[in-house]
C-alpha atoms as a PDB file:
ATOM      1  CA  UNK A   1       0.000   0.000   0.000  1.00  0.00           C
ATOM      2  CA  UNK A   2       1.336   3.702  -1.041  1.00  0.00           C
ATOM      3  CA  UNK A   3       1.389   6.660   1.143  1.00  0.00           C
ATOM      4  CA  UNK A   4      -2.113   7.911   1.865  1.00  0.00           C
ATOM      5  CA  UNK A   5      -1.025  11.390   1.877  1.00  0.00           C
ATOM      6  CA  UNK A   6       0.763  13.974  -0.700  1.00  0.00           C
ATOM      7  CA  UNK A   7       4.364  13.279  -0.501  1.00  0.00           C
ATOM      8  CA  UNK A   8       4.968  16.711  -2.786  1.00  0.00           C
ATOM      9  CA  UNK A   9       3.676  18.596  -0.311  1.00  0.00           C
ATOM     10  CA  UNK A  10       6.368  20.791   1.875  1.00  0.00           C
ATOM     11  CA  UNK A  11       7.806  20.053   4.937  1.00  0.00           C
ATOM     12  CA  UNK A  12       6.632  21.933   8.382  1.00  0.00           C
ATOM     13  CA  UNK A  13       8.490  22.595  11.231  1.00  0.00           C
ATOM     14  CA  UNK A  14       7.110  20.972  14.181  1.00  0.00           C
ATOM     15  CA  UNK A  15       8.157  20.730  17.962  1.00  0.00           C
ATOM     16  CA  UNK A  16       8.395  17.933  19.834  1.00  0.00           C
ATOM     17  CA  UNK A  17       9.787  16.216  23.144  1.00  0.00           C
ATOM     18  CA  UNK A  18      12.016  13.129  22.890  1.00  0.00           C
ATOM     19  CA  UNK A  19      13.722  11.410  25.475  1.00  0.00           C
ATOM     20  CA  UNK A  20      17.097  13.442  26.189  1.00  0.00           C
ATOM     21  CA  UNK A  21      19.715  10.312  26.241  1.00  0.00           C
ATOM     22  CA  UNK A  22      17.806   9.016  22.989  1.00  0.00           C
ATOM     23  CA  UNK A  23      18.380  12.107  21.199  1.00  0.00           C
ATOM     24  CA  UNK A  24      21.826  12.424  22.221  1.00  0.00           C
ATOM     25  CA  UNK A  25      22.707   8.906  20.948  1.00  0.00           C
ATOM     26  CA  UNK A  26      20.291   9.204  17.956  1.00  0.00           C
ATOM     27  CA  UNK A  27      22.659  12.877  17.118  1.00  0.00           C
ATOM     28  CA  UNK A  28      25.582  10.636  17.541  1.00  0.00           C
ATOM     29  CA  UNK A  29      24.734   8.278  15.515  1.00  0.00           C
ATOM     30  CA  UNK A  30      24.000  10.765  12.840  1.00  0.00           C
ATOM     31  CA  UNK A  31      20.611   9.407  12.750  1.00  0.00           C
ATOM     32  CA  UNK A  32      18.477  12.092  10.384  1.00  0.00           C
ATOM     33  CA  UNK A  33      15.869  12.420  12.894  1.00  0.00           C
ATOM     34  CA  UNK A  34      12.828  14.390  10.356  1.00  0.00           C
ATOM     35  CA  UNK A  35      13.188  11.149   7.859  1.00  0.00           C
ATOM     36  CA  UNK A  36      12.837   8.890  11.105  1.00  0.00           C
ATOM     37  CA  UNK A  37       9.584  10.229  12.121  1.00  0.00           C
ATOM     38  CA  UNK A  38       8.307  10.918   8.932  1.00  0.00           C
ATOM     39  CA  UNK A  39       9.237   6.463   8.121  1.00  0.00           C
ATOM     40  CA  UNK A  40       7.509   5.727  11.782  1.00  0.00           C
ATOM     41  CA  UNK A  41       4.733   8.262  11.613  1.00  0.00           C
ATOM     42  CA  UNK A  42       4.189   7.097   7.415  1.00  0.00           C
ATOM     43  CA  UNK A  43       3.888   3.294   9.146  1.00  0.00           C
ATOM     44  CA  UNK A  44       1.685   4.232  11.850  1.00  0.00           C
ATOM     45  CA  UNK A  45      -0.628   6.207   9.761  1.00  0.00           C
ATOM     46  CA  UNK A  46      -0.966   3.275   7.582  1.00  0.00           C
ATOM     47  CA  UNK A  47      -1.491   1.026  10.520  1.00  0.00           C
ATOM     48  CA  UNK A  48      -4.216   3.641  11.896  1.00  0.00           C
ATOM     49  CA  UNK A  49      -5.665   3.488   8.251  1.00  0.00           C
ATOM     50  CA  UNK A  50      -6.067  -0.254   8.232  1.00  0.00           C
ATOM     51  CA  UNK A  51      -7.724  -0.471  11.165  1.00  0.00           C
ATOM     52  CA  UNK A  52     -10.392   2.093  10.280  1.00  0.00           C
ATOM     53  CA  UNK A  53     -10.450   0.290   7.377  1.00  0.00           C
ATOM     54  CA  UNK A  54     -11.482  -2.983   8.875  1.00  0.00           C
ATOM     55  CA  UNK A  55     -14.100  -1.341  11.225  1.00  0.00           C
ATOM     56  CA  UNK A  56     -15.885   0.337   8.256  1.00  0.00           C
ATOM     57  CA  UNK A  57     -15.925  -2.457   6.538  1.00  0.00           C
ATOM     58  CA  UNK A  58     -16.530  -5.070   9.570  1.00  0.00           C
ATOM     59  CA  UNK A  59     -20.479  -5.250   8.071  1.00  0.00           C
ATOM     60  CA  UNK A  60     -19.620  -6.060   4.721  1.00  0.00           C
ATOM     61  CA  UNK A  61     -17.322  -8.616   5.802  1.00  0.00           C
ATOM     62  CA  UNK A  62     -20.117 -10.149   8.336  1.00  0.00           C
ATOM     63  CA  UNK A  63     -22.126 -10.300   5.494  1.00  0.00           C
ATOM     64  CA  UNK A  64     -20.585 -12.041   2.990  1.00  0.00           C
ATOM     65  CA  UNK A  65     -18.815 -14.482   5.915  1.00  0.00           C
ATOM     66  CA  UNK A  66     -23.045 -15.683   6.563  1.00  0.00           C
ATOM     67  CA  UNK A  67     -23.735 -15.961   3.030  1.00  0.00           C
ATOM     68  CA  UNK A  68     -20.505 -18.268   2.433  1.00  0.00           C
ATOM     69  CA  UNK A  69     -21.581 -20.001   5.349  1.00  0.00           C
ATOM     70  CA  UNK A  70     -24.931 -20.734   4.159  1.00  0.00           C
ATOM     71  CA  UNK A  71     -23.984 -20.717   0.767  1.00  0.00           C
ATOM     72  CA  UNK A  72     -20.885 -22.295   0.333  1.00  0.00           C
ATOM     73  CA  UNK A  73     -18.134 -20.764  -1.999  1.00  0.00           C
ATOM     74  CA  UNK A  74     -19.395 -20.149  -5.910  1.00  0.00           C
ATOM     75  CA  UNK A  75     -16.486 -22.668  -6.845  1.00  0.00           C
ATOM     76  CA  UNK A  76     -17.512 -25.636  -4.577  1.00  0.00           C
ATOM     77  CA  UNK A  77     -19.221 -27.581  -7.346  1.00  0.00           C
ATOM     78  CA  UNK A  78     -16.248 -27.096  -9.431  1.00  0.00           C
ATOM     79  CA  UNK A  79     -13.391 -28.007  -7.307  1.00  0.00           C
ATOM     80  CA  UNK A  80     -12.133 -31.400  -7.508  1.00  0.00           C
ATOM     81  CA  UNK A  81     -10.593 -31.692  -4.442  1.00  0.00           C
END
Protein backbone atom coordinates (compact mmCIF):
# COMPACT_ATOMS: atom_id res chain seq x y z
CA UNK A 1 0.00 0.00 0.00
CA UNK A 2 1.34 3.70 -1.04
CA UNK A 3 1.39 6.66 1.14
CA UNK A 4 -2.11 7.91 1.86
CA UNK A 5 -1.03 11.39 1.88
CA UNK A 6 0.76 13.97 -0.70
CA UNK A 7 4.36 13.28 -0.50
CA UNK A 8 4.97 16.71 -2.79
CA UNK A 9 3.68 18.60 -0.31
CA UNK A 10 6.37 20.79 1.87
CA UNK A 11 7.81 20.05 4.94
CA UNK A 12 6.63 21.93 8.38
CA UNK A 13 8.49 22.59 11.23
CA UNK A 14 7.11 20.97 14.18
CA UNK A 15 8.16 20.73 17.96
CA UNK A 16 8.39 17.93 19.83
CA UNK A 17 9.79 16.22 23.14
CA UNK A 18 12.02 13.13 22.89
CA UNK A 19 13.72 11.41 25.47
CA UNK A 20 17.10 13.44 26.19
CA UNK A 21 19.72 10.31 26.24
CA UNK A 22 17.81 9.02 22.99
CA UNK A 23 18.38 12.11 21.20
CA UNK A 24 21.83 12.42 22.22
CA UNK A 25 22.71 8.91 20.95
CA UNK A 26 20.29 9.20 17.96
CA UNK A 27 22.66 12.88 17.12
CA UNK A 28 25.58 10.64 17.54
CA UNK A 29 24.73 8.28 15.52
CA UNK A 30 24.00 10.76 12.84
CA UNK A 31 20.61 9.41 12.75
CA UNK A 32 18.48 12.09 10.38
CA UNK A 33 15.87 12.42 12.89
CA UNK A 34 12.83 14.39 10.36
CA UNK A 35 13.19 11.15 7.86
CA UNK A 36 12.84 8.89 11.11
CA UNK A 37 9.58 10.23 12.12
CA UNK A 38 8.31 10.92 8.93
CA UNK A 39 9.24 6.46 8.12
CA UNK A 40 7.51 5.73 11.78
CA UNK A 41 4.73 8.26 11.61
CA UNK A 42 4.19 7.10 7.41
CA UNK A 43 3.89 3.29 9.15
CA UNK A 44 1.69 4.23 11.85
CA UNK A 45 -0.63 6.21 9.76
CA UNK A 46 -0.97 3.27 7.58
CA UNK A 47 -1.49 1.03 10.52
CA UNK A 48 -4.22 3.64 11.90
CA UNK A 49 -5.66 3.49 8.25
CA UNK A 50 -6.07 -0.25 8.23
CA UNK A 51 -7.72 -0.47 11.17
CA UNK A 52 -10.39 2.09 10.28
CA UNK A 53 -10.45 0.29 7.38
CA UNK A 54 -11.48 -2.98 8.88
CA UNK A 55 -14.10 -1.34 11.23
CA UNK A 56 -15.88 0.34 8.26
CA UNK A 57 -15.92 -2.46 6.54
CA UNK A 58 -16.53 -5.07 9.57
CA UNK A 59 -20.48 -5.25 8.07
CA UNK A 60 -19.62 -6.06 4.72
CA UNK A 61 -17.32 -8.62 5.80
CA UNK A 62 -20.12 -10.15 8.34
CA UNK A 63 -22.13 -10.30 5.49
CA UNK A 64 -20.58 -12.04 2.99
CA UNK A 65 -18.81 -14.48 5.92
CA UNK A 66 -23.05 -15.68 6.56
CA UNK A 67 -23.73 -15.96 3.03
CA UNK A 68 -20.50 -18.27 2.43
CA UNK A 69 -21.58 -20.00 5.35
CA UNK A 70 -24.93 -20.73 4.16
CA UNK A 71 -23.98 -20.72 0.77
CA UNK A 72 -20.89 -22.29 0.33
CA UNK A 73 -18.13 -20.76 -2.00
CA UNK A 74 -19.40 -20.15 -5.91
CA UNK A 75 -16.49 -22.67 -6.85
CA UNK A 76 -17.51 -25.64 -4.58
CA UNK A 77 -19.22 -27.58 -7.35
CA UNK A 78 -16.25 -27.10 -9.43
CA UNK A 79 -13.39 -28.01 -7.31
CA UNK A 80 -12.13 -31.40 -7.51
CA UNK A 81 -10.59 -31.69 -4.44
Amino acid sequence: MGATFDTNTGKKAANLTVNGDLLAKAKSLKINLSATLERALTEEVLEKEREQWKLDNKAGFEAYNSYRAKHGLFNDRMRKF
